[in-house]
C-alpha atoms as a PDB file:
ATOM      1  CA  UNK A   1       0.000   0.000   0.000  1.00  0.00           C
ATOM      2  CA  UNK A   2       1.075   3.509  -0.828  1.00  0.00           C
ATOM      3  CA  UNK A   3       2.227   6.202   2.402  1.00  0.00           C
ATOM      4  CA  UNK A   4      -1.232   7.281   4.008  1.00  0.00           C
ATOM      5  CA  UNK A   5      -2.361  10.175   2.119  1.00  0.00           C
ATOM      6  CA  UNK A   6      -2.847  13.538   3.715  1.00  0.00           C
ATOM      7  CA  UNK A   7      -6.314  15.547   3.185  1.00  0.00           C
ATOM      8  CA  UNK A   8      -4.504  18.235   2.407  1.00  0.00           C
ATOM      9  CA  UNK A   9      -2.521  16.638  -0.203  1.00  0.00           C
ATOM     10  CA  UNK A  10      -4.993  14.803  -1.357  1.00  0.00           C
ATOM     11  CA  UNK A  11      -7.446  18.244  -1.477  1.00  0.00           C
ATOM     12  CA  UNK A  12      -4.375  20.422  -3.468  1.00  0.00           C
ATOM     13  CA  UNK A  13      -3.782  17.381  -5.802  1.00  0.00           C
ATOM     14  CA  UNK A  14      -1.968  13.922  -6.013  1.00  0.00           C
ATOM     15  CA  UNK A  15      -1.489  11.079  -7.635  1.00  0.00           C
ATOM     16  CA  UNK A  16      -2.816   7.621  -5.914  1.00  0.00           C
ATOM     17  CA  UNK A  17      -2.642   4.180  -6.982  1.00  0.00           C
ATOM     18  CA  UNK A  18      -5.846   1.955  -7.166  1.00  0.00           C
ATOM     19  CA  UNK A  19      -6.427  -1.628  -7.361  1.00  0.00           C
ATOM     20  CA  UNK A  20      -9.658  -1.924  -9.685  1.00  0.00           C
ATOM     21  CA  UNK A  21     -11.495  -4.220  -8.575  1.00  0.00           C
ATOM     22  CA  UNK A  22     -13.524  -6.837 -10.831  1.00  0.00           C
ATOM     23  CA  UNK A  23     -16.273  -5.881 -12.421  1.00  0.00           C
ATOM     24  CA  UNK A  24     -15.805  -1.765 -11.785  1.00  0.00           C
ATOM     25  CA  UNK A  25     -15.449   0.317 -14.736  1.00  0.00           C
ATOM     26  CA  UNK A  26     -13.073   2.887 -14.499  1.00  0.00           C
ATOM     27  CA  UNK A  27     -15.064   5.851 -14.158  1.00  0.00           C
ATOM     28  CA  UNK A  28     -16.987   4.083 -11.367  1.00  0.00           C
ATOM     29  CA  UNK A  29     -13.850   3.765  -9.512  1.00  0.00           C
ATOM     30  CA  UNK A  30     -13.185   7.522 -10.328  1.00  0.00           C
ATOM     31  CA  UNK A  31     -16.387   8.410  -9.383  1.00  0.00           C
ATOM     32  CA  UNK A  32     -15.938   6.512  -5.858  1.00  0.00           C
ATOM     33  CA  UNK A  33     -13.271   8.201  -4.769  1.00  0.00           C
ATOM     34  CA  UNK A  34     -14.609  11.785  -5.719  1.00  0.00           C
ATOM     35  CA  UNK A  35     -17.642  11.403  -3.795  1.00  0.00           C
ATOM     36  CA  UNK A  36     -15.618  10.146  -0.681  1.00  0.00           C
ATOM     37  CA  UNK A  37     -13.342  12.709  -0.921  1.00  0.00           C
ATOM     38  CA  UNK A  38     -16.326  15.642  -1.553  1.00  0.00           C
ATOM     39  CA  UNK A  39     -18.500  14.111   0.921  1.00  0.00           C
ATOM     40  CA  UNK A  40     -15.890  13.395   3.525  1.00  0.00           C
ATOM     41  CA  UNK A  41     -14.019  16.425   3.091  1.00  0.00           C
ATOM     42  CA  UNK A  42     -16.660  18.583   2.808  1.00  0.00           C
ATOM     43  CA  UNK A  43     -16.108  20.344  -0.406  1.00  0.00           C
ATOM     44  CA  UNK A  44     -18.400  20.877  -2.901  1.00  0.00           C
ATOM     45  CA  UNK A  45     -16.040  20.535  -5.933  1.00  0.00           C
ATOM     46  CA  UNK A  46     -12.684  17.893  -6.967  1.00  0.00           C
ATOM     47  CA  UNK A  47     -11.405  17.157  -9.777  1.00  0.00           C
ATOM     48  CA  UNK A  48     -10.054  13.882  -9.851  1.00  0.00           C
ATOM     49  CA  UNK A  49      -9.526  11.361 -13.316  1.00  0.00           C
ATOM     50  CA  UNK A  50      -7.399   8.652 -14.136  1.00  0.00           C
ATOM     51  CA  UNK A  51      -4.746   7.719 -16.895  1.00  0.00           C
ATOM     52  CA  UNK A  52      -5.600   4.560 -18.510  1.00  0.00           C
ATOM     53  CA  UNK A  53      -8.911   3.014 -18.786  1.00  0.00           C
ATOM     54  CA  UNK A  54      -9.240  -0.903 -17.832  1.00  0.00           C
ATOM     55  CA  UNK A  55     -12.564  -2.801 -18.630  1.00  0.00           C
ATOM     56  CA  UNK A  56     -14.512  -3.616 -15.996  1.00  0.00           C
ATOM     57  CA  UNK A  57     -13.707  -7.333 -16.503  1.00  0.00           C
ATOM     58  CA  UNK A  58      -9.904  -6.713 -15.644  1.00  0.00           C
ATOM     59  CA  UNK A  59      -8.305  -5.985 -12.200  1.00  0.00           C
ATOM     60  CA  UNK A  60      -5.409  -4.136 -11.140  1.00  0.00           C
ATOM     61  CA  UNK A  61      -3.329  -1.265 -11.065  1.00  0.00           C
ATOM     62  CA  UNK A  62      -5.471   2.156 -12.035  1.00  0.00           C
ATOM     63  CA  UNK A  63      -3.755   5.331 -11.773  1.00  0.00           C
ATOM     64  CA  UNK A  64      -5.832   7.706 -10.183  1.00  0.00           C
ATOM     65  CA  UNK A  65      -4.714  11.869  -9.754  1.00  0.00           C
ATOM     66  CA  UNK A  66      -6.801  14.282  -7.923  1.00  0.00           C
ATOM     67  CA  UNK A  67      -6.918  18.308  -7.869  1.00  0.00           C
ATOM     68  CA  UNK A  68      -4.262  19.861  -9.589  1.00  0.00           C
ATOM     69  CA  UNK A  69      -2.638  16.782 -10.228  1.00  0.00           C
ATOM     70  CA  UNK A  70      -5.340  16.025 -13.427  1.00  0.00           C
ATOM     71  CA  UNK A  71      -3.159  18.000 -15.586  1.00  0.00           C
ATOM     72  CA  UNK A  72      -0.377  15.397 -15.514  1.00  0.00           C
ATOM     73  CA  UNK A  73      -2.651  12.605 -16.398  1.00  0.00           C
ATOM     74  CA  UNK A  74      -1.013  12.636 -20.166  1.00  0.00           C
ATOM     75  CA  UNK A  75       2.027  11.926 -18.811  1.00  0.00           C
ATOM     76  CA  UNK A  76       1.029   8.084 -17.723  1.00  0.00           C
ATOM     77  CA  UNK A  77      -1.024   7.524 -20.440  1.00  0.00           C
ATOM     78  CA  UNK A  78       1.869   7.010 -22.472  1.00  0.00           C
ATOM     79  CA  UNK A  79       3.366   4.557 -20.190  1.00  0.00           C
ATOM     80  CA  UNK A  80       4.115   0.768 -21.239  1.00  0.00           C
ATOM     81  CA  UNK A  81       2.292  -0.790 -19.240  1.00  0.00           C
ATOM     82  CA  UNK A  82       2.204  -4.632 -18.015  1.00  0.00           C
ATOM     83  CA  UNK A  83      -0.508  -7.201 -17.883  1.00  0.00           C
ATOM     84  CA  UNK A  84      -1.340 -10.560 -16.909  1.00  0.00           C
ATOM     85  CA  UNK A  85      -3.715 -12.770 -17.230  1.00  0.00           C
ATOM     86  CA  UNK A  86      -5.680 -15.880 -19.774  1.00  0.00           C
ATOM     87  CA  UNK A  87      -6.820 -16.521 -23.289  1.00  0.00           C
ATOM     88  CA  UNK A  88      -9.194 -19.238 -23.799  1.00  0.00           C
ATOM     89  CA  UNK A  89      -8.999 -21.366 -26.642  1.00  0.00           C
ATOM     90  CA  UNK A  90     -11.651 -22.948 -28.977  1.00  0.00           C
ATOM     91  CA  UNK A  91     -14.162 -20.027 -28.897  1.00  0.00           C
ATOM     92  CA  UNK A  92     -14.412 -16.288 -30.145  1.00  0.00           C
ATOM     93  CA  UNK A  93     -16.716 -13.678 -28.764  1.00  0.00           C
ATOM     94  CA  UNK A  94     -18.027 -10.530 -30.018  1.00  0.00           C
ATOM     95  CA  UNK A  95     -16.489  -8.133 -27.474  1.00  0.00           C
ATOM     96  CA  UNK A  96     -13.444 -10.395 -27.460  1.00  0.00           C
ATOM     97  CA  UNK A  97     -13.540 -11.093 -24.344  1.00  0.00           C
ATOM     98  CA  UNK A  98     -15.703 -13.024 -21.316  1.00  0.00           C
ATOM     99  CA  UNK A  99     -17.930 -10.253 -21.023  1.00  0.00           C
ATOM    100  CA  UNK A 100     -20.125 -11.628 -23.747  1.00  0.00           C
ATOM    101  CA  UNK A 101     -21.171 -15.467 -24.628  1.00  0.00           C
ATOM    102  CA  UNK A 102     -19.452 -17.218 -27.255  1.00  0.00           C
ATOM    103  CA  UNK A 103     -20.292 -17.003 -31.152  1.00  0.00           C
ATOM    104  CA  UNK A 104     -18.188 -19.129 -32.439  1.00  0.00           C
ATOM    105  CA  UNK A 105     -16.306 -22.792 -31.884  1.00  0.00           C
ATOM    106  CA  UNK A 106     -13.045 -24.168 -32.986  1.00  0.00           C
ATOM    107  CA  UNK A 107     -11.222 -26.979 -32.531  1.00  0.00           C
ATOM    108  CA  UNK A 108      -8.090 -26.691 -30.512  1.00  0.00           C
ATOM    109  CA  UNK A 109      -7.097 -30.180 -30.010  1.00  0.00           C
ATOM    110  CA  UNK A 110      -4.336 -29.524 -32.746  1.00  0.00           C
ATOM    111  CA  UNK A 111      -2.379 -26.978 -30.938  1.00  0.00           C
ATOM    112  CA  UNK A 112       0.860 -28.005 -29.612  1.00  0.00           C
ATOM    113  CA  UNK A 113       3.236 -26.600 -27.221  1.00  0.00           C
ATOM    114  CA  UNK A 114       5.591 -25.386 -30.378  1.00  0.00           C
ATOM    115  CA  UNK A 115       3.050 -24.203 -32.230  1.00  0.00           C
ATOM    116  CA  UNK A 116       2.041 -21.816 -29.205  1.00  0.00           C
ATOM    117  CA  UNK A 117       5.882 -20.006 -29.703  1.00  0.00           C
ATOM    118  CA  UNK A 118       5.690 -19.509 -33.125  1.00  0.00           C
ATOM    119  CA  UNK A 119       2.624 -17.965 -32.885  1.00  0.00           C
ATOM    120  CA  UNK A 120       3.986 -15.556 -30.090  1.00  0.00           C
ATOM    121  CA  UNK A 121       6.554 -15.089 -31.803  1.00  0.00           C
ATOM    122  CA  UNK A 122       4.391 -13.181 -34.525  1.00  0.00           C
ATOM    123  CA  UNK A 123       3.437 -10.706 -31.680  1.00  0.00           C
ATOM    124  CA  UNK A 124       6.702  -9.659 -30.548  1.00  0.00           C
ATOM    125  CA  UNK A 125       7.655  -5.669 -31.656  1.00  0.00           C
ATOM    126  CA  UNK A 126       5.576  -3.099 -33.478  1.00  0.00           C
ATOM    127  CA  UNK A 127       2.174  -4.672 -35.136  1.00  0.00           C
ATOM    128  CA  UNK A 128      -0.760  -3.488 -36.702  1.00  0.00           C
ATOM    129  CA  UNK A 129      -4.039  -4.311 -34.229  1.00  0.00           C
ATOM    130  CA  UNK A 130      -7.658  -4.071 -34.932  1.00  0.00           C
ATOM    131  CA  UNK A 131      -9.308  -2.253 -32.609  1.00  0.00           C
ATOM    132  CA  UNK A 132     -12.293  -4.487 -31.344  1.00  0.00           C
ATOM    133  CA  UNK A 133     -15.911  -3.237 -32.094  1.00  0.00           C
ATOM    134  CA  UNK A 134     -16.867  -3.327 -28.363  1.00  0.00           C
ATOM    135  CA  UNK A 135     -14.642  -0.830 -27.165  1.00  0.00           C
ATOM    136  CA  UNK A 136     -14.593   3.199 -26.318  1.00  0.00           C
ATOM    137  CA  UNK A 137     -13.198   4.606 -29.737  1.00  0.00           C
ATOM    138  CA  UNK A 138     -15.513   7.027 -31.084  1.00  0.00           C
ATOM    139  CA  UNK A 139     -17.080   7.058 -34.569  1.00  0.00           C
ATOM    140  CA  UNK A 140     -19.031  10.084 -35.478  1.00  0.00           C
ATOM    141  CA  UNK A 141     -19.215  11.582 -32.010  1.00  0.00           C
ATOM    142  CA  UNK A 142     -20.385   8.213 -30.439  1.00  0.00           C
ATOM    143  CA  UNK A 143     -17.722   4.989 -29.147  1.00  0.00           C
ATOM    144  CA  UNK A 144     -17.732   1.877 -30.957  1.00  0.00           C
ATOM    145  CA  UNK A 145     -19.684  -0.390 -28.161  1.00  0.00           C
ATOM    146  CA  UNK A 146     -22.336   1.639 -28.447  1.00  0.00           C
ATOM    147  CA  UNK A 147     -22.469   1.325 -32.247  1.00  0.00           C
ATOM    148  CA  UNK A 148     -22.196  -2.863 -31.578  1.00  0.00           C
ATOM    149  CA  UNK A 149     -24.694  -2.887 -29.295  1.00  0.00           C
ATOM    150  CA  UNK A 150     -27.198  -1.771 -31.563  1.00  0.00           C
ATOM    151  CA  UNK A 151     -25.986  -4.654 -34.113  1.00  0.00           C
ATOM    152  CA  UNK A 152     -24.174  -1.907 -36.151  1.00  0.00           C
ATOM    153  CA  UNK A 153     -20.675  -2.830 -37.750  1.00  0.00           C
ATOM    154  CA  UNK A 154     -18.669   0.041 -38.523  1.00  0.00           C
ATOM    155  CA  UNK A 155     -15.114  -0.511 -40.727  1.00  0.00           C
ATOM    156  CA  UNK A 156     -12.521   1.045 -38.294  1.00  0.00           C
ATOM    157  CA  UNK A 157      -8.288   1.097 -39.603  1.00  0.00           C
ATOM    158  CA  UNK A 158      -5.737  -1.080 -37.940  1.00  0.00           C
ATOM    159  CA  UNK A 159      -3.496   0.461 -35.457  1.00  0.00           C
ATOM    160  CA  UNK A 160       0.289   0.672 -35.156  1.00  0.00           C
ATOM    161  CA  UNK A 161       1.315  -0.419 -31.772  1.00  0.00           C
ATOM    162  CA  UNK A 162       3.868  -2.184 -30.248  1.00  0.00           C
ATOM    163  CA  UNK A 163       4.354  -5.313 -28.096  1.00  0.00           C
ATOM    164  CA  UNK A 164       8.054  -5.227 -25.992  1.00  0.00           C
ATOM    165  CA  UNK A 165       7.381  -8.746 -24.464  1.00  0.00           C
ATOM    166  CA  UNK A 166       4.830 -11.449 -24.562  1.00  0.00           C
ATOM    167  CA  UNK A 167       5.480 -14.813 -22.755  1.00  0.00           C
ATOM    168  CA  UNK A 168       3.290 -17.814 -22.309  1.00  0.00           C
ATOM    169  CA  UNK A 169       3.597 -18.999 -18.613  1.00  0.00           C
ATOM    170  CA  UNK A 170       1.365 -21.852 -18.511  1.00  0.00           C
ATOM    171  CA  UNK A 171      -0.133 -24.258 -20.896  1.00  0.00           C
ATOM    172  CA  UNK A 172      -3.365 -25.862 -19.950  1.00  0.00           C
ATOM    173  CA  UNK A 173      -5.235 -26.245 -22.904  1.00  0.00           C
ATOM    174  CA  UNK A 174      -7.872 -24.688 -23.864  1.00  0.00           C
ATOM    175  CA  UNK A 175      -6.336 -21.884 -21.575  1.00  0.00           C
ATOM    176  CA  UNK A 176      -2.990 -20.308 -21.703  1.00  0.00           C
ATOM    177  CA  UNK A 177      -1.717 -17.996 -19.120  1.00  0.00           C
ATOM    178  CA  UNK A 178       0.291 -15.134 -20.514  1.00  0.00           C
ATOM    179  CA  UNK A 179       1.850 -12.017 -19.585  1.00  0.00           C
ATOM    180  CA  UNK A 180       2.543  -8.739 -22.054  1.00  0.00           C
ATOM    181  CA  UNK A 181       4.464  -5.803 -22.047  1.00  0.00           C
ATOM    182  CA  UNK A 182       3.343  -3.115 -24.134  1.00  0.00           C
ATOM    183  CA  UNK A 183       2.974   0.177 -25.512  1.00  0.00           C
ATOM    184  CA  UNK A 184       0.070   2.656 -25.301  1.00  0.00           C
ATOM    185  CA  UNK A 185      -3.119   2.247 -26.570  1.00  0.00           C
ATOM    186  CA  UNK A 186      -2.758  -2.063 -27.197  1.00  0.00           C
ATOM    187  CA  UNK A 187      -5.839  -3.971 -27.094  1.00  0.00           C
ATOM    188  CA  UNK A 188      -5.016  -7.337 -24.626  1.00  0.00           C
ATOM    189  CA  UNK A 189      -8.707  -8.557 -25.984  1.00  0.00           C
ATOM    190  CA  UNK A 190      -7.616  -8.276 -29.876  1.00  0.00           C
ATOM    191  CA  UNK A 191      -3.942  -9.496 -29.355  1.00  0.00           C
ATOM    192  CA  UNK A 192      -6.591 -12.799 -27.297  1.00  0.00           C
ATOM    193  CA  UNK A 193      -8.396 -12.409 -30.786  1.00  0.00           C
ATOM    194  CA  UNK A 194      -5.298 -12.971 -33.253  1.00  0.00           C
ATOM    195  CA  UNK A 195      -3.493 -15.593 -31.113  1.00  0.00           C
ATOM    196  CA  UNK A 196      -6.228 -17.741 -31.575  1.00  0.00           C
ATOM    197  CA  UNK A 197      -6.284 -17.079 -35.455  1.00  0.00           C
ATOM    198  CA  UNK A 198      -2.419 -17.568 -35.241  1.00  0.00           C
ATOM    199  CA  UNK A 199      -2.917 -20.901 -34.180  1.00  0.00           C
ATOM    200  CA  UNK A 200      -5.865 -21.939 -36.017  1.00  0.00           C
ATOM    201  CA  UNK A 201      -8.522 -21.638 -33.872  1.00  0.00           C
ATOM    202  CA  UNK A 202     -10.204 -19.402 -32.497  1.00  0.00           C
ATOM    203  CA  UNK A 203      -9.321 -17.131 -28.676  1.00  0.00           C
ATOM    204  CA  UNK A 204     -11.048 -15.007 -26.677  1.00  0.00           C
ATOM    205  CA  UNK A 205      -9.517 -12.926 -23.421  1.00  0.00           C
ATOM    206  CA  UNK A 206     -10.645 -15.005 -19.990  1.00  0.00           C
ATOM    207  CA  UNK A 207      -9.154 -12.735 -17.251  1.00  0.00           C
ATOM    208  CA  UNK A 208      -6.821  -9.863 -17.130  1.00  0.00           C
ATOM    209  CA  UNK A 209      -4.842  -7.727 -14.444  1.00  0.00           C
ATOM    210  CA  UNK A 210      -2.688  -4.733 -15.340  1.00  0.00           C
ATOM    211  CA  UNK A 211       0.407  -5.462 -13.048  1.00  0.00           C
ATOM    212  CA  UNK A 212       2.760  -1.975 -14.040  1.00  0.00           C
ATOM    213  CA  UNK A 213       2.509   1.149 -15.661  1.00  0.00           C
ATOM    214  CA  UNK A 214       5.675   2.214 -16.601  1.00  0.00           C
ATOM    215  CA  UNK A 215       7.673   2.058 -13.125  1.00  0.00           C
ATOM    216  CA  UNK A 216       4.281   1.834 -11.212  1.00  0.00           C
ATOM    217  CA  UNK A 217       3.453  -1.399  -9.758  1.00  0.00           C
ATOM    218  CA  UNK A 218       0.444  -2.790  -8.452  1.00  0.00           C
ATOM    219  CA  UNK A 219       2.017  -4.011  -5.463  1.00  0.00           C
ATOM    220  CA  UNK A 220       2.339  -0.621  -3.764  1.00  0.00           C
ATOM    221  CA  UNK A 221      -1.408   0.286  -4.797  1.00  0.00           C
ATOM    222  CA  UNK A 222      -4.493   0.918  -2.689  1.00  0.00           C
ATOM    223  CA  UNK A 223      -7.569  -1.586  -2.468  1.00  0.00           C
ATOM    224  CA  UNK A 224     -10.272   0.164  -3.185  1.00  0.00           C
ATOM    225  CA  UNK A 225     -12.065  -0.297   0.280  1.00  0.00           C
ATOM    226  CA  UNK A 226      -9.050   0.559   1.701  1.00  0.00           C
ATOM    227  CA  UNK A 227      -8.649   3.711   0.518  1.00  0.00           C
ATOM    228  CA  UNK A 228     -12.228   4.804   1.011  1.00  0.00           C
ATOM    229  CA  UNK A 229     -11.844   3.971   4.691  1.00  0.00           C
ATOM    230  CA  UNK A 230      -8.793   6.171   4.723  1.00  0.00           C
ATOM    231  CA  UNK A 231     -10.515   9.053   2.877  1.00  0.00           C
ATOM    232  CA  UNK A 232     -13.616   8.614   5.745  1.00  0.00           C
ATOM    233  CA  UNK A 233     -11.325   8.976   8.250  1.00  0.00           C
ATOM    234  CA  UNK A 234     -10.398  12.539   7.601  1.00  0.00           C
ATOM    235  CA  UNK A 235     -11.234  15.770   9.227  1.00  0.00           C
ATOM    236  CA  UNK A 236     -13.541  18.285   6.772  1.00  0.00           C
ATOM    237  CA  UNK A 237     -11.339  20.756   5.417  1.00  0.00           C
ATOM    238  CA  UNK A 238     -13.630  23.478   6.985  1.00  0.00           C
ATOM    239  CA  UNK A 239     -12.252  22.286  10.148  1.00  0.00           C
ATOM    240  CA  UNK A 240      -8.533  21.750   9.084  1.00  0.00           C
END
């Protein structure tokens, strides 16, 4: 866990590292901690964001900046950043990952240990990456999941981006255990996607925790809970 936090420092602006928990979008976890701090600390007004959206499927490391501290935000974004976590074999699904039901089968009872390196193997340095359809770019004003949801498919361009390191830590088929390092703005669920085409089949991304951002590790973060109790535990700054 990070050094307590101050309500001063926290009111004037900081940086504070968050443990997402499953199944919390981003904002929501954003939006927890402003209404602590607002509430608790008796202002009426905090800005507070965070560099690096993760889907509310995936855990981990969320960097979090309050007050003045917004305007650095940028500055992570660009980050590498480092994730762990499974693709399951044999199946696709729309959004690419587990967050919707299967659409597809494959087989998978082909796939050997070697042919699972030269497939990762393919991913290693800069790549082009489809964007998938369920995710926040915006077309015409409005993001892509919102345009799949409606059963609308919208041609989007491949992306330049750049994986530093992928390695395959455990093999039990139909699920592989990986872990990536990799550049701003890489999809985990469509790198799930073309590892499974790769290897003739078909992948979708089970689970996923972002573990670093940059020099950031998840180790020194906040729970959420944990950090809420903190924040409830300070004096209002009318009384400061």
């Amino acid at each position: 866990m990070e050094d307590p936090l101050p309500s001063r420092k926290l009111l004037d602006g900081t940086c504070i590292l968050v443990n997402k928990p499953l199944g919390w979008s981003s904002f929501d976890v954003v939006n927890k901690i402003r209404t602590s701090i607002k509430h608790n600390l008796g202002v009426k007004k905090i800005k507070v964001g965070h560099a690096g959206t993760l889907d509310p499927m995936a855990t981990g490391l969320l960097i979090v900046c309050t007050g003045k501290k917004t305007k650095t935000l940028s500055d992570y974004q660009g980050l590498p950043k480092t994730y762990t976590g499974t693709f399951t074999l044999g199946a696709t699904t729309p959004s690419y990952d587990a967050e919707s039901e299967p659409d597809a089968t494959f087989p998978f009872d082909h796939i050997t240990p070697e042919a699972i390196e030269e497939a990762r193997k393919q991913f290693i340095g800069p790549i082009e990456q489809m964007p998938p359809m369920y995710s926040a770019i915006k077309v015409d004003g409005q993001p892509l999941y919102k345009k799949a949801r409606q059963g609308i498919t919208i041609e989007v361009q491949p992306r330049p981006v750049t994986i530093y390191e992928l390695d395959i830590t455990k093999i039990e088929l139909p699920v592989l255990t990986f872990q990536v390092k990799c550049s701003k703005g890489t999809y985990i669920r469509s790198l799930a996607n073309d590892f499974g085409k790769a290897l003739r089949s078909g992948a979708y991304l089970s689970s996923l925790c972002r573990t670093e951002i940059g020099q950031y590790k998840l180790e020194k973060a906040w729970e959420l809970d944990d950090l809420v109790e903190h924040i409830e535990s300070f004096i209002p700054a009318s009384q400061l």
